[in-house]
PDB file of N, CA and C in Angstrom:
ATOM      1  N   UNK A   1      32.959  17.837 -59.851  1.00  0.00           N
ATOM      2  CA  UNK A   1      32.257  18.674 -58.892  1.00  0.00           C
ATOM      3  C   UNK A   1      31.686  17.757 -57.804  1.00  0.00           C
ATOM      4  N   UNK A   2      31.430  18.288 -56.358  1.00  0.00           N
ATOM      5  CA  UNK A   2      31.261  17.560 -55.626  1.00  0.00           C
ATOM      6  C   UNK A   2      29.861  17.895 -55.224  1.00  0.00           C
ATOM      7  N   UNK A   3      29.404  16.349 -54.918  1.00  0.00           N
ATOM      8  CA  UNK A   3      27.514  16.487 -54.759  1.00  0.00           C
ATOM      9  C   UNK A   3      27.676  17.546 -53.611  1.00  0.00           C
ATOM     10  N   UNK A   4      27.921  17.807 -52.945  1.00  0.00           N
ATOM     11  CA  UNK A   4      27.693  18.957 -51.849  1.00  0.00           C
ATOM     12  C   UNK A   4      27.319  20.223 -52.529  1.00  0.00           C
ATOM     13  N   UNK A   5      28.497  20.445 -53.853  1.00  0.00           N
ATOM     14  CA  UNK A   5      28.945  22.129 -54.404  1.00  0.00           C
ATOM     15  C   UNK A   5      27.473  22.016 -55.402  1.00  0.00           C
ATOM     16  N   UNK A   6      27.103  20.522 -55.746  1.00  0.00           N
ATOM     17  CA  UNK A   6      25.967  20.566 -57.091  1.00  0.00           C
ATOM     18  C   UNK A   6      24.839  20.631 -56.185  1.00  0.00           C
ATOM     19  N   UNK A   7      24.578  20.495 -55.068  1.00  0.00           N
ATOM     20  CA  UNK A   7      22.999  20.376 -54.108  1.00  0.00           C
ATOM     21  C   UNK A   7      23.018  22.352 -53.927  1.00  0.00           C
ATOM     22  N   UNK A   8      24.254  23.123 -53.922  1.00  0.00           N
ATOM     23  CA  UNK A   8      24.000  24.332 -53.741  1.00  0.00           C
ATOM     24  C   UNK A   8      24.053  24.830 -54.638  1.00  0.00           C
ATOM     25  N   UNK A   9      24.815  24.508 -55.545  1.00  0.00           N
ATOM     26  CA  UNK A   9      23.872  25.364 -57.412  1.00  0.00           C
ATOM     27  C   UNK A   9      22.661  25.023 -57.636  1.00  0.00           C
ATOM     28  N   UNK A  10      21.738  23.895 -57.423  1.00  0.00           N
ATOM     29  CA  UNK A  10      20.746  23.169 -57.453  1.00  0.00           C
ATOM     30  C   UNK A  10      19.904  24.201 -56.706  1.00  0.00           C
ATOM     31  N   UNK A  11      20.244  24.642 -55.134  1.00  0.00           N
ATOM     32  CA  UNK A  11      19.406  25.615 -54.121  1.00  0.00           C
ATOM     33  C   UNK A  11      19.335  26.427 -55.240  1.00  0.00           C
ATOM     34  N   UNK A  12      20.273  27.451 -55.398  1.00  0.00           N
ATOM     35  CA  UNK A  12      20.496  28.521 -56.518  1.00  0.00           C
ATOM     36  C   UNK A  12      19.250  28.752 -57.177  1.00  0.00           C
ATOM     37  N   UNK A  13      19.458  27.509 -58.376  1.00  0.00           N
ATOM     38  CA  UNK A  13      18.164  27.855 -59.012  1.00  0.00           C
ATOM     39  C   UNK A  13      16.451  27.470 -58.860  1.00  0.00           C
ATOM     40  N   UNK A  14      16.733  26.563 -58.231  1.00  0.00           N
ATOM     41  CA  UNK A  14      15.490  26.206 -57.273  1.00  0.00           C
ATOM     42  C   UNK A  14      15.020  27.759 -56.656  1.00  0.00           C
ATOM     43  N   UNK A  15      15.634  28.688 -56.472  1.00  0.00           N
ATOM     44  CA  UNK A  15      14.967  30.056 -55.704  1.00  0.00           C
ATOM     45  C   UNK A  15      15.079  31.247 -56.536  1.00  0.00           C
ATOM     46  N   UNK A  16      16.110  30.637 -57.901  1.00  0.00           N
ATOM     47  CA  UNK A  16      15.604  31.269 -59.136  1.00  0.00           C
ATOM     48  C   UNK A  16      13.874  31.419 -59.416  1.00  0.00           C
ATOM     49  N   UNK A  17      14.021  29.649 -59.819  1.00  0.00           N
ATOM     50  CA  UNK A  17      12.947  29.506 -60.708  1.00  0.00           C
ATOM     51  C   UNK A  17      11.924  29.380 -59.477  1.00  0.00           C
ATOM     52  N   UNK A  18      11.607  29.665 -58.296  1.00  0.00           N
ATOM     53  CA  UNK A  18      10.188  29.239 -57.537  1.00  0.00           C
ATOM     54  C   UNK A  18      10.087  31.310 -57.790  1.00  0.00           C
ATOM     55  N   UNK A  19      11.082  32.238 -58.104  1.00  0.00           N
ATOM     56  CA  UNK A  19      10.612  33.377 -57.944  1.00  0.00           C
ATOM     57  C   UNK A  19      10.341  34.148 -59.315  1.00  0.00           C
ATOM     58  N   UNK A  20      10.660  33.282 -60.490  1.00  0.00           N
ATOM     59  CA  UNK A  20      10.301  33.074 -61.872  1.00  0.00           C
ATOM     60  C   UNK A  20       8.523  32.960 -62.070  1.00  0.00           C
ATOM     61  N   UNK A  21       8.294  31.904 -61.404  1.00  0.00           N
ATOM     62  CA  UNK A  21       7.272  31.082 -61.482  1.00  0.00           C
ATOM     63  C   UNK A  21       6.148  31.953 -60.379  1.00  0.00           C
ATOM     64  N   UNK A  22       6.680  31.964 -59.539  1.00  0.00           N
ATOM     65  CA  UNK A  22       5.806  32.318 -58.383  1.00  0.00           C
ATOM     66  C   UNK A  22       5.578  33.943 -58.333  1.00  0.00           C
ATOM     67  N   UNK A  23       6.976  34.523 -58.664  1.00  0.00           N
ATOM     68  CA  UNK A  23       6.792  35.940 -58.305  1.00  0.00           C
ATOM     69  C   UNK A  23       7.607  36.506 -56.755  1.00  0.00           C
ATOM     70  N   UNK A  24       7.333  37.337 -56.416  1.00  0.00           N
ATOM     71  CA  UNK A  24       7.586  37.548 -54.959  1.00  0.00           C
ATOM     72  C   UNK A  24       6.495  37.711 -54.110  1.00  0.00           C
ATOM     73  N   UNK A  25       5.963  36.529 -53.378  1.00  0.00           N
ATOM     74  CA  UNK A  25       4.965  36.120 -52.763  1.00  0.00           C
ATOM     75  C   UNK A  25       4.388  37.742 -51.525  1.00  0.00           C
ATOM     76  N   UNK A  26       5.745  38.300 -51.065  1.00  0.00           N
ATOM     77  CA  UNK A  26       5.167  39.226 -49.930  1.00  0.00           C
ATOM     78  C   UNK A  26       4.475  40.764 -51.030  1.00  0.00           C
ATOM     79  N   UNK A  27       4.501  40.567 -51.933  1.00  0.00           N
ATOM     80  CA  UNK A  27       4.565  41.570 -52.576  1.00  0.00           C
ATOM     81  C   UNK A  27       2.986  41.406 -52.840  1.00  0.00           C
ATOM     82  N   UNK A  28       2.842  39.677 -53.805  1.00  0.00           N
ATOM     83  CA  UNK A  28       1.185  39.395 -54.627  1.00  0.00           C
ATOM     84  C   UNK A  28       0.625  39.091 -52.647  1.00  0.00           C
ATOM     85  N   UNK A  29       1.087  39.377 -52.192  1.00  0.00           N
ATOM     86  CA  UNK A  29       0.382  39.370 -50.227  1.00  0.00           C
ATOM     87  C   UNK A  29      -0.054  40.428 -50.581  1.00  0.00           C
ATOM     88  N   UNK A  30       0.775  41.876 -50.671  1.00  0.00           N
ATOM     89  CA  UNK A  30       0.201  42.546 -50.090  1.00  0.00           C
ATOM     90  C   UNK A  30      -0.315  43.806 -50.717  1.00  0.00           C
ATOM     91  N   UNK A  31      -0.220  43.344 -52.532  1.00  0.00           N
ATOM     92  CA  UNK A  31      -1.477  43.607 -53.449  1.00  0.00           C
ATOM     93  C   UNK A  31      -2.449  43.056 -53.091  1.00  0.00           C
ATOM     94  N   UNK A  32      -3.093  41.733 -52.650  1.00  0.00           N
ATOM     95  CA  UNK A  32      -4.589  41.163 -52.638  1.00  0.00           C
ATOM     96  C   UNK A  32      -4.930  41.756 -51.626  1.00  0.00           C
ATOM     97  N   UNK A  33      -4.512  41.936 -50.450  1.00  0.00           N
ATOM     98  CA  UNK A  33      -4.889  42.467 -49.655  1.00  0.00           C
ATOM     99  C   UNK A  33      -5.296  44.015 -49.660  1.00  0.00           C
ATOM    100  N   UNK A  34      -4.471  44.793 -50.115  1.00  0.00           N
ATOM    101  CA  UNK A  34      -5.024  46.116 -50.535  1.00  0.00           C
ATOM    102  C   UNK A  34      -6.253  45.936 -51.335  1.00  0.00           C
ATOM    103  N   UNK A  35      -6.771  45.313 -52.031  1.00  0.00           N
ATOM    104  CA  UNK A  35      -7.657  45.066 -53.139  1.00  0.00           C
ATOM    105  C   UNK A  35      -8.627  44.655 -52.088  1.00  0.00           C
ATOM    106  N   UNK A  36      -8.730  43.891 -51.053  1.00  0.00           N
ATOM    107  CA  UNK A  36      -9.434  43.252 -50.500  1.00  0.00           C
ATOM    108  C   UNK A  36     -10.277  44.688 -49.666  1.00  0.00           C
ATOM    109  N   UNK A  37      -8.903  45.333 -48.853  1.00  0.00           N
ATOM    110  CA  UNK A  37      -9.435  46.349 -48.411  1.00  0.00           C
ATOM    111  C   UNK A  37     -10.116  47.325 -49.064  1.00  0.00           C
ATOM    112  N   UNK A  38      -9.565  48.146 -50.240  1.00  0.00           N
ATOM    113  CA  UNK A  38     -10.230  48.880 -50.706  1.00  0.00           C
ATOM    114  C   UNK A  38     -11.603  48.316 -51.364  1.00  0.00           C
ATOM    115  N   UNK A  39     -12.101  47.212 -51.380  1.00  0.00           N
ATOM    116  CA  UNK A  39     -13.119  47.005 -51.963  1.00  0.00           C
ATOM    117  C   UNK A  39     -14.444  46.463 -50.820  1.00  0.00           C
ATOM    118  N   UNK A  40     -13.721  46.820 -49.587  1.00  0.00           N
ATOM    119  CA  UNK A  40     -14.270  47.023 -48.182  1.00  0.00           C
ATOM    120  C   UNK A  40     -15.080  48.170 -48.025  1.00  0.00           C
ATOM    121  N   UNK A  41     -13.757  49.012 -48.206  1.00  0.00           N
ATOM    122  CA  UNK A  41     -14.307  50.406 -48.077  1.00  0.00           C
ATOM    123  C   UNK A  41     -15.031  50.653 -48.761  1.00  0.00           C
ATOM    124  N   UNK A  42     -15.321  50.361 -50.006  1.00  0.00           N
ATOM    125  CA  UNK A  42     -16.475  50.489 -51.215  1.00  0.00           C
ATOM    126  C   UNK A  42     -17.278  49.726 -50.720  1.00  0.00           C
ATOM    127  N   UNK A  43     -17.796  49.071 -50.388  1.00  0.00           N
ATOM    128  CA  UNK A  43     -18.601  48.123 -49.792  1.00  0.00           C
ATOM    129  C   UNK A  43     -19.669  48.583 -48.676  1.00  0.00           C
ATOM    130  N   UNK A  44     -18.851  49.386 -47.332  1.00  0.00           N
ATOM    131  CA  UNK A  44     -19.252  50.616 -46.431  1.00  0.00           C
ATOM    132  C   UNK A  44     -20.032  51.645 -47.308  1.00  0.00           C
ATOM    133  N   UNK A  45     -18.806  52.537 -48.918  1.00  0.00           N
ATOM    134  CA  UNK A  45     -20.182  53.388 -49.060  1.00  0.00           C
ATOM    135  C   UNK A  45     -21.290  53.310 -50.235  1.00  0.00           C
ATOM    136  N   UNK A  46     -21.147  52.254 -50.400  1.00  0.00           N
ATOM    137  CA  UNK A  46     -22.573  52.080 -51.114  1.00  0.00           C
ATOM    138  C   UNK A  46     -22.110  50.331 -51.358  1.00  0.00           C
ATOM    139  N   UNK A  47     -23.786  49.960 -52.044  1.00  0.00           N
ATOM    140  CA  UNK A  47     -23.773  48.194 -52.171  1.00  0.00           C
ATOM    141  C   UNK A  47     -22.721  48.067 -53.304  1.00  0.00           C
ATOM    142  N   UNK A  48     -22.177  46.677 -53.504  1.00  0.00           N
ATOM    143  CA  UNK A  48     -21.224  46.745 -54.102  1.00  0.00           C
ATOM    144  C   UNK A  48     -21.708  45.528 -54.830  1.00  0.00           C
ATOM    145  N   UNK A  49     -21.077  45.886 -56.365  1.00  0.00           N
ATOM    146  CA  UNK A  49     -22.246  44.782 -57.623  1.00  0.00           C
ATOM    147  C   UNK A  49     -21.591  43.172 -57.443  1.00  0.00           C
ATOM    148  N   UNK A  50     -22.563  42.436 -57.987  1.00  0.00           N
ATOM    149  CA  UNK A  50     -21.829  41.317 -57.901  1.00  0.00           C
ATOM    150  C   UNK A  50     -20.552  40.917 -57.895  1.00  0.00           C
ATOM    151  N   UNK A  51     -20.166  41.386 -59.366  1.00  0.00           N
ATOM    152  CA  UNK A  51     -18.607  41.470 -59.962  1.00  0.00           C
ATOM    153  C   UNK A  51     -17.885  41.363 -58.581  1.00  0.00           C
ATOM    154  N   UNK A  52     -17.674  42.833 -57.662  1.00  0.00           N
ATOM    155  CA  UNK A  52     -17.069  42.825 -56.949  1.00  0.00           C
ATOM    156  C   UNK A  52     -16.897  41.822 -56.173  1.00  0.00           C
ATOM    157  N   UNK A  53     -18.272  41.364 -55.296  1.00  0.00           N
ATOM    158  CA  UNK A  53     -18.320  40.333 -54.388  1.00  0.00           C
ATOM    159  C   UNK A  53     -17.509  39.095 -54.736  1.00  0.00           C
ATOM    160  N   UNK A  54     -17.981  39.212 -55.816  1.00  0.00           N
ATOM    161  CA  UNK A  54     -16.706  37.457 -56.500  1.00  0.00           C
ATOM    162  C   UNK A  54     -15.550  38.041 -56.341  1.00  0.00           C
ATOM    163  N   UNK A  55     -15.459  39.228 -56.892  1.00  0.00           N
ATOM    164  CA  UNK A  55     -13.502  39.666 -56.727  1.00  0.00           C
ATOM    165  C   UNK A  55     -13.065  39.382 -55.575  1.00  0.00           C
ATOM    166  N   UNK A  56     -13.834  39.759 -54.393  1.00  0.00           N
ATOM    167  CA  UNK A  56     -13.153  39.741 -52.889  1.00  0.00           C
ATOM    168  C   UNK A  56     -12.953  38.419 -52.993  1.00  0.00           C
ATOM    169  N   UNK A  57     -14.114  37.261 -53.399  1.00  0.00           N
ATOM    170  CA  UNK A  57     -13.992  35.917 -52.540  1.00  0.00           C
ATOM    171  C   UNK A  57     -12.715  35.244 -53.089  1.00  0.00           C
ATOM    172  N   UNK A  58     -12.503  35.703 -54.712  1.00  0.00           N
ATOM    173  CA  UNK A  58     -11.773  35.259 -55.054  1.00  0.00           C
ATOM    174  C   UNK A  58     -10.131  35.591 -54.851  1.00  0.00           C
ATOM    175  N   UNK A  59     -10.375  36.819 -54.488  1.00  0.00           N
ATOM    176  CA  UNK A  59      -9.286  37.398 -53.452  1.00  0.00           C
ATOM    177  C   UNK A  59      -8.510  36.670 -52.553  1.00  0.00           C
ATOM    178  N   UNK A  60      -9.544  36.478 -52.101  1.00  0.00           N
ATOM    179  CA  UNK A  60      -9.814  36.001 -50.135  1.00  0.00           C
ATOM    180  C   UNK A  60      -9.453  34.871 -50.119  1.00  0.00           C
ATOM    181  N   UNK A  61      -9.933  33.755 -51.511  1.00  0.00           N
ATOM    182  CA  UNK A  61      -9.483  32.561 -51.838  1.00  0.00           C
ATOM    183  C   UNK A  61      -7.800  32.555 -51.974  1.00  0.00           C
ATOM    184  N   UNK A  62      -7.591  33.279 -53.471  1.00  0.00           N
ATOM    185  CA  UNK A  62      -5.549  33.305 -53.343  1.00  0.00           C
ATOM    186  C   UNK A  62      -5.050  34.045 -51.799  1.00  0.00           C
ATOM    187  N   UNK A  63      -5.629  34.751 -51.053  1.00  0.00           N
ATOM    188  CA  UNK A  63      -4.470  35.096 -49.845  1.00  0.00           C
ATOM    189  C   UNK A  63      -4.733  34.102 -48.737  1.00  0.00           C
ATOM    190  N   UNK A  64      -4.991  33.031 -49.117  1.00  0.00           N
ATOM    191  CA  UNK A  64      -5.613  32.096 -47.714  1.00  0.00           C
ATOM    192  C   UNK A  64      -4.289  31.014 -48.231  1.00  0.00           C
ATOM    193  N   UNK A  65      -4.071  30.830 -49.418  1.00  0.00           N
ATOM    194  CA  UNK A  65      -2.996  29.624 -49.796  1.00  0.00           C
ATOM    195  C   UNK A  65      -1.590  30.247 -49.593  1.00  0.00           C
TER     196      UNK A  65
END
């Protein structure tokens, strides 16, 4: 086999395993973000308990990387 044909089976699973591992990134996008929002809007109608406040930051923390 020729290093050319083995660097593109190599791509292959390299985008296997980063979507194994990782997931599908636009997707855990644009769950945190819904979470982020709806816990906005809760936020607007009444105070929102600690718990929450850490949820957002920690939210806010994974959609920033």
């Amino acid at each position: 086999m020729m290093f050319k044909e083995k660097l593109k089976l190599l791509k292959i699973d390299m985008k296997l395993w980063n979507k194994d591992v990782l997931g599908n990134l636009d997707t855990t996008k644009k769950r945190i973000l819904q979470e982020i929002e709806d816990l906005d809007c809760q936020d607007c109608n009444r105070v929102l308990m600690e718990s929450e406040r850490l949820k957002i930051m920690e939210l806010a923390s994974h959609e920033g990387n």
